[in-house]
PDB file of N, CA and C in Angstrom:
ATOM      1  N   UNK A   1     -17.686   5.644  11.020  1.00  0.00           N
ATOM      2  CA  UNK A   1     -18.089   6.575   9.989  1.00  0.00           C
ATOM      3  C   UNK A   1     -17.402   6.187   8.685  1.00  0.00           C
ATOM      4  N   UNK A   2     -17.985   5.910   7.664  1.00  0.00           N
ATOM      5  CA  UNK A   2     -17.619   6.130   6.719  1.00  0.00           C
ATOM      6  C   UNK A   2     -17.115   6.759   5.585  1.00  0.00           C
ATOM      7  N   UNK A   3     -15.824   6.546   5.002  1.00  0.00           N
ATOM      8  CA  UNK A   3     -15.046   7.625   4.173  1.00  0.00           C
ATOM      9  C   UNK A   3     -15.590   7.911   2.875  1.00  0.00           C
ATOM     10  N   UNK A   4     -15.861   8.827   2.266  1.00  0.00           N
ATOM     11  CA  UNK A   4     -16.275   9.080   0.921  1.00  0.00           C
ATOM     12  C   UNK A   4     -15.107   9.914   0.309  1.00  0.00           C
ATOM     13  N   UNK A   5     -15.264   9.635  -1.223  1.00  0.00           N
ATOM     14  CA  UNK A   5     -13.995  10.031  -1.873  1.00  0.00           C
ATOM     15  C   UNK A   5     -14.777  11.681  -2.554  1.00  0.00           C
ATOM     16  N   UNK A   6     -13.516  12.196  -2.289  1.00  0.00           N
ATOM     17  CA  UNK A   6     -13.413  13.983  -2.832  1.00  0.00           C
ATOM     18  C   UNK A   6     -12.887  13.708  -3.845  1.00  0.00           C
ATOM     19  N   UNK A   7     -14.353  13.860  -5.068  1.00  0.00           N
ATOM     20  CA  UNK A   7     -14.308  13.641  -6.694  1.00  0.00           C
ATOM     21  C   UNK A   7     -14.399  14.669  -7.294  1.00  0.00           C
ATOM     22  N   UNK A   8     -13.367  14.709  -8.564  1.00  0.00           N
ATOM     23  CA  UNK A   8     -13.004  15.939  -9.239  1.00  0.00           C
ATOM     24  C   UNK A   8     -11.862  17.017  -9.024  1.00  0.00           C
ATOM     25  N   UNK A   9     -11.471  17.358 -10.238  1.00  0.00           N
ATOM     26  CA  UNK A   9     -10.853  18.330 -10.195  1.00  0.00           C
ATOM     27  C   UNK A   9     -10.624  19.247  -9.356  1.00  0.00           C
ATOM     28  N   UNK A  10     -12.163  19.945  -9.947  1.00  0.00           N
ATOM     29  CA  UNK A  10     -11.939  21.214  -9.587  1.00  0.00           C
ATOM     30  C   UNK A  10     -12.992  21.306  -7.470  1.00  0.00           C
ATOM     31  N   UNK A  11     -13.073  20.429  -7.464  1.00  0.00           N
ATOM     32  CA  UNK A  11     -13.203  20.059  -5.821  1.00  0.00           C
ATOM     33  C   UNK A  11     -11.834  20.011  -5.091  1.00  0.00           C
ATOM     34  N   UNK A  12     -11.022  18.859  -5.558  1.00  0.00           N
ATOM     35  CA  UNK A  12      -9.914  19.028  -5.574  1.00  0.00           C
ATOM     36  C   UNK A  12      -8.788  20.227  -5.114  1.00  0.00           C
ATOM     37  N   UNK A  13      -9.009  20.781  -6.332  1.00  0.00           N
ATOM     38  CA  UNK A  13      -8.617  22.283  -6.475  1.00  0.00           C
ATOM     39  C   UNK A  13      -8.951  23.229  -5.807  1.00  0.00           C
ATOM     40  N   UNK A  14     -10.191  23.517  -5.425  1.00  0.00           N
ATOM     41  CA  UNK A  14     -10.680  24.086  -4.604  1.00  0.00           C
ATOM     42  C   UNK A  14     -10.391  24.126  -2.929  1.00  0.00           C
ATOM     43  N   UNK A  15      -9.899  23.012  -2.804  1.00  0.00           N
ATOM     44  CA  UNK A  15     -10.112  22.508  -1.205  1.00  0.00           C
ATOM     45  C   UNK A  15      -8.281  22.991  -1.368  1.00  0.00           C
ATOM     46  N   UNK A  16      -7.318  22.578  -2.227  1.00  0.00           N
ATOM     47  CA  UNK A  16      -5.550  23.011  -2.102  1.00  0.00           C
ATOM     48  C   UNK A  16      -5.873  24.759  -2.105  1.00  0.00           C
ATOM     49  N   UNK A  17      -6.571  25.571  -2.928  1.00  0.00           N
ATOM     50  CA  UNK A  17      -6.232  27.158  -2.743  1.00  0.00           C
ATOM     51  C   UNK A  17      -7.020  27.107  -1.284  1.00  0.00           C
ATOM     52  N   UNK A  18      -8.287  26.978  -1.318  1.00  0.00           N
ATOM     53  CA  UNK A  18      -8.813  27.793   0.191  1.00  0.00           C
ATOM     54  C   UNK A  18      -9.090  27.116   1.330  1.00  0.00           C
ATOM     55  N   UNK A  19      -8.187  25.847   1.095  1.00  0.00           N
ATOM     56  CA  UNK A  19      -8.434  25.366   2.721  1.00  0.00           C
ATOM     57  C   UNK A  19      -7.502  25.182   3.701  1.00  0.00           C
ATOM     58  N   UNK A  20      -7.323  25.128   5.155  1.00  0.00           N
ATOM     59  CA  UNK A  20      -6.597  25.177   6.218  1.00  0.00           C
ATOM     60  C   UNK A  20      -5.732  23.809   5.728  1.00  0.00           C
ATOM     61  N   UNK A  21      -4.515  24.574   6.104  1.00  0.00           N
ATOM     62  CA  UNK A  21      -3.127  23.372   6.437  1.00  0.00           C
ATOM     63  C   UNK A  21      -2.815  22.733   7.756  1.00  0.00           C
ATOM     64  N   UNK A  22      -2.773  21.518   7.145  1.00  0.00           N
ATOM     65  CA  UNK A  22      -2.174  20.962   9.025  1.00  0.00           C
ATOM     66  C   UNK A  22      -0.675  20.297   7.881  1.00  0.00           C
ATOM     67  N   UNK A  23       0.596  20.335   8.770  1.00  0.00           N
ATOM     68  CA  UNK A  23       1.787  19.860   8.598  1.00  0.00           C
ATOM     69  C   UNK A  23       2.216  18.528   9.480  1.00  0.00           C
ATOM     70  N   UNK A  24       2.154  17.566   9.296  1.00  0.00           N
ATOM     71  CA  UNK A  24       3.181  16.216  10.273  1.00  0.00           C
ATOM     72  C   UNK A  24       4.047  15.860   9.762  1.00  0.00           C
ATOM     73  N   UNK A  25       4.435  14.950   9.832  1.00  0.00           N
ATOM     74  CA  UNK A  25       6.072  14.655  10.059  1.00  0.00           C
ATOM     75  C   UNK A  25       5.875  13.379   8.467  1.00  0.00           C
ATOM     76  N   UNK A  26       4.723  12.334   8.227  1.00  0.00           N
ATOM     77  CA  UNK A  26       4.528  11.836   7.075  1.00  0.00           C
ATOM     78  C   UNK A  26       3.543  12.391   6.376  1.00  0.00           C
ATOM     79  N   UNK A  27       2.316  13.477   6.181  1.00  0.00           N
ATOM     80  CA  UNK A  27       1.798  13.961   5.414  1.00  0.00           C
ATOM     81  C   UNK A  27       1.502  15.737   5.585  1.00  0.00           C
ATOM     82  N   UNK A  28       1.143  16.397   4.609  1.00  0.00           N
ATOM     83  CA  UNK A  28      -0.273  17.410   4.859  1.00  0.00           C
ATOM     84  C   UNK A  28      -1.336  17.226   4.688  1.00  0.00           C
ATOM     85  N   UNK A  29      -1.960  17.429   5.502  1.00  0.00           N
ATOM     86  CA  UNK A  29      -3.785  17.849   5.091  1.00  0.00           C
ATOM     87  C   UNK A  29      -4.287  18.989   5.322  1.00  0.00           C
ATOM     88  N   UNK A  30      -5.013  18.857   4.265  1.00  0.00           N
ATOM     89  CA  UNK A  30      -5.709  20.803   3.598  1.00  0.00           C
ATOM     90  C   UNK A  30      -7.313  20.172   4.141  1.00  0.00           C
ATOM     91  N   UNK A  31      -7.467  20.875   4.972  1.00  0.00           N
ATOM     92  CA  UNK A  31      -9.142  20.628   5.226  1.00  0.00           C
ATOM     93  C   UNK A  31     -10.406  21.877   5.135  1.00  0.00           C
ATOM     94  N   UNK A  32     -10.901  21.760   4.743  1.00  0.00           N
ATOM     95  CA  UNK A  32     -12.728  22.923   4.740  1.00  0.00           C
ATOM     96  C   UNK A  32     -13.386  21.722   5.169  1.00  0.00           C
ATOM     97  N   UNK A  33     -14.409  22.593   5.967  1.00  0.00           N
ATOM     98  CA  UNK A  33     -15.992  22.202   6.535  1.00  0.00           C
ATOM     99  C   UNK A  33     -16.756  22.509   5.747  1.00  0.00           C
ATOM    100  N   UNK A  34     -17.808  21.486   5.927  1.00  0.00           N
ATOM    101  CA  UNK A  34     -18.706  21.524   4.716  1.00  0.00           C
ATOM    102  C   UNK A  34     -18.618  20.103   3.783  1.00  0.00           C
ATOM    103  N   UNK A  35     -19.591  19.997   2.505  1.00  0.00           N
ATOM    104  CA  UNK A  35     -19.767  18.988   1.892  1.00  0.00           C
ATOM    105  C   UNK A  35     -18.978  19.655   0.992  1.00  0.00           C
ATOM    106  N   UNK A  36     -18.833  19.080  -0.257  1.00  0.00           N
ATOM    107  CA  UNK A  36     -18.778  20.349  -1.823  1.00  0.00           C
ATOM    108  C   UNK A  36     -19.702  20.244  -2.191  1.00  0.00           C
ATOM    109  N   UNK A  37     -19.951  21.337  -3.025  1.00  0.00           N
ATOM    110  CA  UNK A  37     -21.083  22.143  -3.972  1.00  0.00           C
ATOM    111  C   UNK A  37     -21.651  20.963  -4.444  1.00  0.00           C
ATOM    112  N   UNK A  38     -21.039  19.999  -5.312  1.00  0.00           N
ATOM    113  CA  UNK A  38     -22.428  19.218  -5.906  1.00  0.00           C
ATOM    114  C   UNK A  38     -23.069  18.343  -5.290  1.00  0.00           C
ATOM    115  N   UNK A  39     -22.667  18.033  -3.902  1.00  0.00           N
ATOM    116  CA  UNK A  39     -23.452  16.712  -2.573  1.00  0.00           C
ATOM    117  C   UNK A  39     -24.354  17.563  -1.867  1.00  0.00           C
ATOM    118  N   UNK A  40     -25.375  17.018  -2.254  1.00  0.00           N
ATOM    119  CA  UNK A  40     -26.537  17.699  -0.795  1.00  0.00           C
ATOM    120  C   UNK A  40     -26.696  16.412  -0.183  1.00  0.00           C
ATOM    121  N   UNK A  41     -25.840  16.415   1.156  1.00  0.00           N
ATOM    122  CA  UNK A  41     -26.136  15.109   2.037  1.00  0.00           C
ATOM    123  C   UNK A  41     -26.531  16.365   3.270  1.00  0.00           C
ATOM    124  N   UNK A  42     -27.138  15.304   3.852  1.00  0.00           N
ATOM    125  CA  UNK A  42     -27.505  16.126   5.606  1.00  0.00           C
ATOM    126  C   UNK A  42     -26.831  16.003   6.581  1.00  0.00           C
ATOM    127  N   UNK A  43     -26.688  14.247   6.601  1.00  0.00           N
ATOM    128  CA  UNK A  43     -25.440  13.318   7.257  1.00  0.00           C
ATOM    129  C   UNK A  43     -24.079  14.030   7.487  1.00  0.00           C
ATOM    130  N   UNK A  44     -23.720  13.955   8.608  1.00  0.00           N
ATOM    131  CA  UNK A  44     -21.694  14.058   8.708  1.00  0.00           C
ATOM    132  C   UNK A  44     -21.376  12.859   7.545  1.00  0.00           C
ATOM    133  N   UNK A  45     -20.491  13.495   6.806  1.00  0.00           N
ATOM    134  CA  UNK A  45     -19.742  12.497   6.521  1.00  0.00           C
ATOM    135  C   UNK A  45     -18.207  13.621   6.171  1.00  0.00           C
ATOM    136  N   UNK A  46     -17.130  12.704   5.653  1.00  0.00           N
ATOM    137  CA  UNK A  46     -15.922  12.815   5.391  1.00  0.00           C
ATOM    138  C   UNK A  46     -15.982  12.774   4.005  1.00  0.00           C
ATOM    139  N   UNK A  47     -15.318  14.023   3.593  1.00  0.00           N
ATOM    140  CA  UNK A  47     -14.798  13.666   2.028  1.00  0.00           C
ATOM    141  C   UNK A  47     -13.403  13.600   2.071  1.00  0.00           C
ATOM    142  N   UNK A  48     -12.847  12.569   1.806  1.00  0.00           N
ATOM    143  CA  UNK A  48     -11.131  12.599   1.289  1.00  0.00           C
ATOM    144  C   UNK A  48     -10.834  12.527  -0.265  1.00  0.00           C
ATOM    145  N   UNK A  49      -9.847  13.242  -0.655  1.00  0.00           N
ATOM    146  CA  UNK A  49      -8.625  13.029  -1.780  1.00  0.00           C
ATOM    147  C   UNK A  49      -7.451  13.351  -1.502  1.00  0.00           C
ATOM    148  N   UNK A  50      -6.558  12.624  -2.331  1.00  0.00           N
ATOM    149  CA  UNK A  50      -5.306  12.235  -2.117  1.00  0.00           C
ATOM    150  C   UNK A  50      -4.622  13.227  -3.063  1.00  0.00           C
ATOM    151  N   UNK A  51      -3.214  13.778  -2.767  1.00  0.00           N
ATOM    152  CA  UNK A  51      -2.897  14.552  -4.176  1.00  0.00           C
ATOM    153  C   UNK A  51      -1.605  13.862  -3.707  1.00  0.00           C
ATOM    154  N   UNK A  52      -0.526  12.828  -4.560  1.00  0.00           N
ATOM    155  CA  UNK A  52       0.620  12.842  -4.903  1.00  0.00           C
ATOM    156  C   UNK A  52       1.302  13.367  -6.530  1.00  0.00           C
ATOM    157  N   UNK A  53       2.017  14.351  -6.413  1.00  0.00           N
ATOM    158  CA  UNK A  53       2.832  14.390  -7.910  1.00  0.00           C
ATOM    159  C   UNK A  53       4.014  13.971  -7.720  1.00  0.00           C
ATOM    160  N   UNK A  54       4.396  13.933  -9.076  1.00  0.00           N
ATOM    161  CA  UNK A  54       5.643  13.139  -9.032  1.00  0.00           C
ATOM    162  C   UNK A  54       6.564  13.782  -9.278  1.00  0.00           C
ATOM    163  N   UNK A  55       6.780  15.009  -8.202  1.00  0.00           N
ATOM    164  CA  UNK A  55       7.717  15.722  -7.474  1.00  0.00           C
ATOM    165  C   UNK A  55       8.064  14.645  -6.369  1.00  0.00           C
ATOM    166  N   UNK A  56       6.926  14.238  -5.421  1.00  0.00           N
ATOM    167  CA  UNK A  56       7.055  13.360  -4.599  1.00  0.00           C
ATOM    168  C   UNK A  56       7.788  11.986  -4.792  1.00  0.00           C
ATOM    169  N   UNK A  57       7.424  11.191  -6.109  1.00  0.00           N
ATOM    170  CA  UNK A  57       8.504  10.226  -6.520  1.00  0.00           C
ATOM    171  C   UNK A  57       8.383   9.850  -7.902  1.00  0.00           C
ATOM    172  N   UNK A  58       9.400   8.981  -8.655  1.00  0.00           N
ATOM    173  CA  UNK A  58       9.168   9.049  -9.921  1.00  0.00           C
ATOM    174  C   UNK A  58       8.556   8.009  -9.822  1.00  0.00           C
ATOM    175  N   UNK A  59       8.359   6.850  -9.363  1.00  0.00           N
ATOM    176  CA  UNK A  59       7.429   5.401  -9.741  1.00  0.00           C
ATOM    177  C   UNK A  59       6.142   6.358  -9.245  1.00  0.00           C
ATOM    178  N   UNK A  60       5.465   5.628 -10.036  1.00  0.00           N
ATOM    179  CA  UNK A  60       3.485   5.811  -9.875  1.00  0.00           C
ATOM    180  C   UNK A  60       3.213   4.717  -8.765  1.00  0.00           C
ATOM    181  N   UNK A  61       3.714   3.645  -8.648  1.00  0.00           N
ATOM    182  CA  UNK A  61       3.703   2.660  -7.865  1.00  0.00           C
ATOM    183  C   UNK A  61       3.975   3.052  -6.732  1.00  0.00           C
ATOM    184  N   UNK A  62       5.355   3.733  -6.288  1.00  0.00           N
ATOM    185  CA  UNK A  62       5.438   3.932  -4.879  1.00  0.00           C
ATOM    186  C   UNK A  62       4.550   5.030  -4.702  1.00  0.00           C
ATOM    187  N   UNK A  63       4.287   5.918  -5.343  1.00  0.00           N
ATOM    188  CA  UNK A  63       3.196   7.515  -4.930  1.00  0.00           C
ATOM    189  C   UNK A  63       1.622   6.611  -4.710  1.00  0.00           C
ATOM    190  N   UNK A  64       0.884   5.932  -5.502  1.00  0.00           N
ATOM    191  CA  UNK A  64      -0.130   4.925  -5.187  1.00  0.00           C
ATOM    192  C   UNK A  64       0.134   4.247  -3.683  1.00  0.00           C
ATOM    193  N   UNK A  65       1.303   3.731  -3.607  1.00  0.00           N
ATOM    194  CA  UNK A  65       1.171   3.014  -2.157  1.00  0.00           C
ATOM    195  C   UNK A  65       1.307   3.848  -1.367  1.00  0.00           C
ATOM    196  N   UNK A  66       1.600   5.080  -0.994  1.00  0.00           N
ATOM    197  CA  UNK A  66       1.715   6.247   0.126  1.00  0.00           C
ATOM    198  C   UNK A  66       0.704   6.826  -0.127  1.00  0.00           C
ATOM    199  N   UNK A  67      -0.498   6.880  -1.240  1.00  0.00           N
ATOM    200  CA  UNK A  67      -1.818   7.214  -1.160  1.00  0.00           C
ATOM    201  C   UNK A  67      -2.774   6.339  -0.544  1.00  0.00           C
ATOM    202  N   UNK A  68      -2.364   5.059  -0.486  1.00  0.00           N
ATOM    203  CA  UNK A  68      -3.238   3.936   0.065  1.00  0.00           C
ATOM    204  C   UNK A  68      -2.847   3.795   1.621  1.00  0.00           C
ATOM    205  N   UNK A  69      -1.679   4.326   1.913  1.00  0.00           N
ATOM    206  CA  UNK A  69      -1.097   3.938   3.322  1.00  0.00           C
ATOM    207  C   UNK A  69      -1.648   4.785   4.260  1.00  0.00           C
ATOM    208  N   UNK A  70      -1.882   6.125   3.632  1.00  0.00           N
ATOM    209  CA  UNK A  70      -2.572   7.551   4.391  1.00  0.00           C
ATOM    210  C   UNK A  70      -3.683   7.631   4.413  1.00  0.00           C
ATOM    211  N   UNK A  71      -4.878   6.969   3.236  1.00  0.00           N
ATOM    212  CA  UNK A  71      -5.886   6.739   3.630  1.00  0.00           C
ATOM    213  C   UNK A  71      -6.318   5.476   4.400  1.00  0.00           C
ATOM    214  N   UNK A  72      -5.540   4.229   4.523  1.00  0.00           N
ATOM    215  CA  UNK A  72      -6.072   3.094   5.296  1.00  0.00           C
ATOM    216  C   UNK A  72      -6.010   3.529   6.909  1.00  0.00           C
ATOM    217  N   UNK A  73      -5.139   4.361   6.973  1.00  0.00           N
ATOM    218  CA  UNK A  73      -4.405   4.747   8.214  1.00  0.00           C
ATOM    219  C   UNK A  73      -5.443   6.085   8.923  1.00  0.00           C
ATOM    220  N   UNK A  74      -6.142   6.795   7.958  1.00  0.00           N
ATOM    221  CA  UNK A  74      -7.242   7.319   8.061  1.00  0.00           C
ATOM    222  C   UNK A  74      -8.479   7.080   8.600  1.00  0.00           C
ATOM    223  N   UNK A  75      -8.600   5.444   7.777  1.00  0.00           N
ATOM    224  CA  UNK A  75      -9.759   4.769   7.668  1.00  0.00           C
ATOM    225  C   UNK A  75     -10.126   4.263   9.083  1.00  0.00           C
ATOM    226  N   UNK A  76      -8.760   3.765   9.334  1.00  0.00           N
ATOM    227  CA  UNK A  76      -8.954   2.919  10.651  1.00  0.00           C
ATOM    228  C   UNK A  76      -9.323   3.648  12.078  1.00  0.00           C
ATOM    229  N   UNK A  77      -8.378   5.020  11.971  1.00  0.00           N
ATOM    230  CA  UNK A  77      -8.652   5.989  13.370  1.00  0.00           C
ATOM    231  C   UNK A  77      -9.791   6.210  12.951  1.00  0.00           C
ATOM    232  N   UNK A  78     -10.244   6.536  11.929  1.00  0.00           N
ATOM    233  CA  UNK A  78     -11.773   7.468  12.093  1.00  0.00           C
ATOM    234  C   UNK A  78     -12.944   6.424  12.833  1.00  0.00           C
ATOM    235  N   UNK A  79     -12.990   4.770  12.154  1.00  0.00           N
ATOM    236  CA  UNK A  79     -13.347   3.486  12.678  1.00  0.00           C
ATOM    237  C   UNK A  79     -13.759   4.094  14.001  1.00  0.00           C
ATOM    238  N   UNK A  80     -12.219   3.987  15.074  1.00  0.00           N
ATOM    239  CA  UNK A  80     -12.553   4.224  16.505  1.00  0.00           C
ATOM    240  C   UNK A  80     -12.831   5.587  17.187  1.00  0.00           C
ATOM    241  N   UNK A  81     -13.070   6.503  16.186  1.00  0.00           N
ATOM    242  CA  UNK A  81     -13.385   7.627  16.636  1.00  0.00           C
ATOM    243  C   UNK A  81     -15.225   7.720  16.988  1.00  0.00           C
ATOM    244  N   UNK A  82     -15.779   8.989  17.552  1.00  0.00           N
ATOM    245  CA  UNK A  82     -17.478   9.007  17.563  1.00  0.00           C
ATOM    246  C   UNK A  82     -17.807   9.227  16.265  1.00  0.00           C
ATOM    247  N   UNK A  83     -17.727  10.723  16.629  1.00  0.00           N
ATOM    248  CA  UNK A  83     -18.178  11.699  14.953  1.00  0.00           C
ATOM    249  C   UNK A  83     -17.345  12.568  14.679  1.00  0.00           C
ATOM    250  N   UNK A  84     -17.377  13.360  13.713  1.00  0.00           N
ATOM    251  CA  UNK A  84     -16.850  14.389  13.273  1.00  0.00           C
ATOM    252  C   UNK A  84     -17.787  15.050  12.504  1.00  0.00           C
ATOM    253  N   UNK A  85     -17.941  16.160  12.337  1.00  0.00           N
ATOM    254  CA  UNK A  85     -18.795  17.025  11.368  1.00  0.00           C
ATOM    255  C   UNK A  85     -17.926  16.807  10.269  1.00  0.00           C
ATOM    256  N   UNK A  86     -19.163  17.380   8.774  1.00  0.00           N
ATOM    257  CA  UNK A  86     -19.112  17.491   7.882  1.00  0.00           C
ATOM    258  C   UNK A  86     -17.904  17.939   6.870  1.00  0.00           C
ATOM    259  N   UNK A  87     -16.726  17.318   6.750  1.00  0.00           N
ATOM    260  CA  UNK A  87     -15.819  18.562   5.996  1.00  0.00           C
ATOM    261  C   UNK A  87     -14.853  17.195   4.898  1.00  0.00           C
ATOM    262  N   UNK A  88     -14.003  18.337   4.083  1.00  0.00           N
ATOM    263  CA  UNK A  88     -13.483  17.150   3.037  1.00  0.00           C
ATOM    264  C   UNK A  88     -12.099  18.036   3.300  1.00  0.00           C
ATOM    265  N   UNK A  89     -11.588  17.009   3.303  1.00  0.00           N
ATOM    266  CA  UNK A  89     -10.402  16.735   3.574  1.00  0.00           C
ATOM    267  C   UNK A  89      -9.254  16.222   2.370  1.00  0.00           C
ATOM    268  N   UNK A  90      -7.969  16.934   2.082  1.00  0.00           N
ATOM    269  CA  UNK A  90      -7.004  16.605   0.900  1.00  0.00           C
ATOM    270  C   UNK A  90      -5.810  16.382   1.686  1.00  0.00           C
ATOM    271  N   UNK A  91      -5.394  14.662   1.510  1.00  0.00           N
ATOM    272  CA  UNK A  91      -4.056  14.413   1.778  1.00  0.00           C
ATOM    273  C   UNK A  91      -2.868  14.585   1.072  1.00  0.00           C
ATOM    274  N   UNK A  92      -1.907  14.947   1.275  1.00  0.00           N
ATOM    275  CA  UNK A  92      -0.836  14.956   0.244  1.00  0.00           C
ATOM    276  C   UNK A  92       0.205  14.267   1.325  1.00  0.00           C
ATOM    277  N   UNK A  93       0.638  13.390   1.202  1.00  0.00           N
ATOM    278  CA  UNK A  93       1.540  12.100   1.628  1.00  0.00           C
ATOM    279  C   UNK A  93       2.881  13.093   1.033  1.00  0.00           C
ATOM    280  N   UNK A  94       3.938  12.723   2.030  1.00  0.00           N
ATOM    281  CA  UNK A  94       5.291  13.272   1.748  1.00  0.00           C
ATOM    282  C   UNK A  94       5.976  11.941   1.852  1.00  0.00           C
ATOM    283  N   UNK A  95       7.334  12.003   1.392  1.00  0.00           N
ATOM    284  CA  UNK A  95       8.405  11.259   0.964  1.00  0.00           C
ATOM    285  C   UNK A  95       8.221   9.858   2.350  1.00  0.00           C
ATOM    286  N   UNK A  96       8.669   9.988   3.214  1.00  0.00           N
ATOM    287  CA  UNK A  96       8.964   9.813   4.583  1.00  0.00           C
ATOM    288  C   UNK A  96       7.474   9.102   4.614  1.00  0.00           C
ATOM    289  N   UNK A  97       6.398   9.056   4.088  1.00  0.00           N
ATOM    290  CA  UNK A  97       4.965   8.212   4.586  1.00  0.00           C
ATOM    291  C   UNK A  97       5.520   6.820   3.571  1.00  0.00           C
ATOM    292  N   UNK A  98       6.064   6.497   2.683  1.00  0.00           N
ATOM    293  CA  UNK A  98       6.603   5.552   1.955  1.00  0.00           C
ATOM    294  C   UNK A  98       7.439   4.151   2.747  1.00  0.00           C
ATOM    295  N   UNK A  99       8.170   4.392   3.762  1.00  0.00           N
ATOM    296  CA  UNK A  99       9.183   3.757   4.318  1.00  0.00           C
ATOM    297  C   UNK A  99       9.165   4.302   6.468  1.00  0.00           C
ATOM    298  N   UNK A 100       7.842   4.277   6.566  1.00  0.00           N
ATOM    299  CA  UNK A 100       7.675   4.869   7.279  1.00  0.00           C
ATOM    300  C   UNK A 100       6.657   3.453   8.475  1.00  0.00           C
ATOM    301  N   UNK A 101       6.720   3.435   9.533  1.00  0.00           N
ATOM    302  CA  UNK A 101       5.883   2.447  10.491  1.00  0.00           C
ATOM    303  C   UNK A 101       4.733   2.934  10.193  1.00  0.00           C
ATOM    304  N   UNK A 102       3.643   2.018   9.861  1.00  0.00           N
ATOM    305  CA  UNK A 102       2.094   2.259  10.017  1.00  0.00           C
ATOM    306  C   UNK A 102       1.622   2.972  11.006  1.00  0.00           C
ATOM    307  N   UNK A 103       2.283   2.493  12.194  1.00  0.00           N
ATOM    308  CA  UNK A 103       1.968   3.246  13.580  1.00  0.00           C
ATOM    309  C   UNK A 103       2.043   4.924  13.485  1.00  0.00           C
ATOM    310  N   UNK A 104       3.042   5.211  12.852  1.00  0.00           N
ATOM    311  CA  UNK A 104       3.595   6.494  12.620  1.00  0.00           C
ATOM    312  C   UNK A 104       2.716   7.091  11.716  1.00  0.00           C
ATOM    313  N   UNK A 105       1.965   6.864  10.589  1.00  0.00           N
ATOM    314  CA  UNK A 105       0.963   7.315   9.947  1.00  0.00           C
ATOM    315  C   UNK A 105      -0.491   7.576  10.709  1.00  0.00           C
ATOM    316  N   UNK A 106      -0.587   6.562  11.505  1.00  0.00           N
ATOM    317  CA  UNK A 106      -1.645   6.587  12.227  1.00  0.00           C
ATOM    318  C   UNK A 106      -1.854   7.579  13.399  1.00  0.00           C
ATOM    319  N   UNK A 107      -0.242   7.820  14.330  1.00  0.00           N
ATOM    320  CA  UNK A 107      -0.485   8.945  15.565  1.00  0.00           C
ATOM    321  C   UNK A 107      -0.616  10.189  14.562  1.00  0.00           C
ATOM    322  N   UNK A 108       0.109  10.299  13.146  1.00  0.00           N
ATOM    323  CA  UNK A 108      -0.542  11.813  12.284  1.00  0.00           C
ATOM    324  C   UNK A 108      -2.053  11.555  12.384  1.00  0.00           C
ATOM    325  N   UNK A 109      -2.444  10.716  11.632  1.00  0.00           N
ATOM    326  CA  UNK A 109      -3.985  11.577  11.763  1.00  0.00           C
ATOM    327  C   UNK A 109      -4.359  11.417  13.271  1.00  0.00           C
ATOM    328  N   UNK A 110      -4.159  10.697  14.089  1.00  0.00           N
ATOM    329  CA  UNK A 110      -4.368  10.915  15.946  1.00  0.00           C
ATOM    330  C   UNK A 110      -4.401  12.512  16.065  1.00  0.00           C
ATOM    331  N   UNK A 111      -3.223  12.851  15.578  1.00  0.00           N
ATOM    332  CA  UNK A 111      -2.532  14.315  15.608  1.00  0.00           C
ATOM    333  C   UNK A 111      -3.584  15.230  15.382  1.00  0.00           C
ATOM    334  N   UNK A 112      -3.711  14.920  13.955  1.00  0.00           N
ATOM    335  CA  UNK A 112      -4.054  16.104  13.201  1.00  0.00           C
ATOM    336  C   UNK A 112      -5.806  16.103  13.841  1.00  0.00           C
ATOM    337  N   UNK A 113      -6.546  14.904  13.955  1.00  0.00           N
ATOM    338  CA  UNK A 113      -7.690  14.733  14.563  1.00  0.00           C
ATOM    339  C   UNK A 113      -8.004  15.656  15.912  1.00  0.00           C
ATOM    340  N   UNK A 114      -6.934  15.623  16.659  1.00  0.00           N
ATOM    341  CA  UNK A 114      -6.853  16.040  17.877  1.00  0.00           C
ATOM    342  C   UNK A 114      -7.099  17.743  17.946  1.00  0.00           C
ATOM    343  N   UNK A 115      -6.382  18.329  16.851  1.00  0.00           N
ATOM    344  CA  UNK A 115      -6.809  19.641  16.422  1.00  0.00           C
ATOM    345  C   UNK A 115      -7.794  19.656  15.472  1.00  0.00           C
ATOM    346  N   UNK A 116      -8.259  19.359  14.970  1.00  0.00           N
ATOM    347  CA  UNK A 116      -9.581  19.603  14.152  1.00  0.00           C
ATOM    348  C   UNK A 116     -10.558  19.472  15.245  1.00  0.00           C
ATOM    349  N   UNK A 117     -10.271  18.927  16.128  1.00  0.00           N
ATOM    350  CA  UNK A 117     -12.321  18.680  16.902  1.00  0.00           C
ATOM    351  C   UNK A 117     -12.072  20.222  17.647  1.00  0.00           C
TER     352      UNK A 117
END
């Protein structure tokens, strides 16, 4: 299945006030079911966005690479997964996903996958 990116603001925004928290040990994810308001697809698909601020760290560089590490790490379980219904999904990468085993990014979303179905 293929990942599509959760564009905009106020999508964005929307999905941090009213959507469900999951907590692991290298990220959160805030997830709703459903597409957003401006996609009329029919298809399952995945919407992801990433939220790091730089509460999380002061280089832009290291917050970019713990946004790229949580979605590749995403990318790949979903790969060997079937399906999933329709919903978009907001990562926010914590400190600890930076300096952290790939493997270890990967049993989170295992994790967090495991409760969403």
């Amino acid at each position: 299945m293929k990942l599509f990116r959760l564009c905009g603001r106020k999508a964005c925004g929307y999905v941090l006030r009213k959507g469900k928290v999951w907590k692991g040990s290298t990220m959160v994810i805030r997830w709703l079911s459903g597409s957003p308001r401006t996609v009329s697809a029919r298809e399952a698909r995945l919407y992801v966005g990433t939220v790091a601020s730089t509460k999380l760290h002061k280089s832009a560089v290291k917050r970019n690479r713990m946004r790229r590490r949580c979605r590749e790490a995403l990318r790949k379980v979903v790969r060997e997964q079937e399906k999933f219904p329709t919903c978009q999904l907001l990562i926010c990468p914590r400190s600890t996903s930076l300096h952290a085993p790939f493997v270890e990014i990967e049993n989170d979303i295992r994790a967090f996958l495991s409760t969403f179905h």
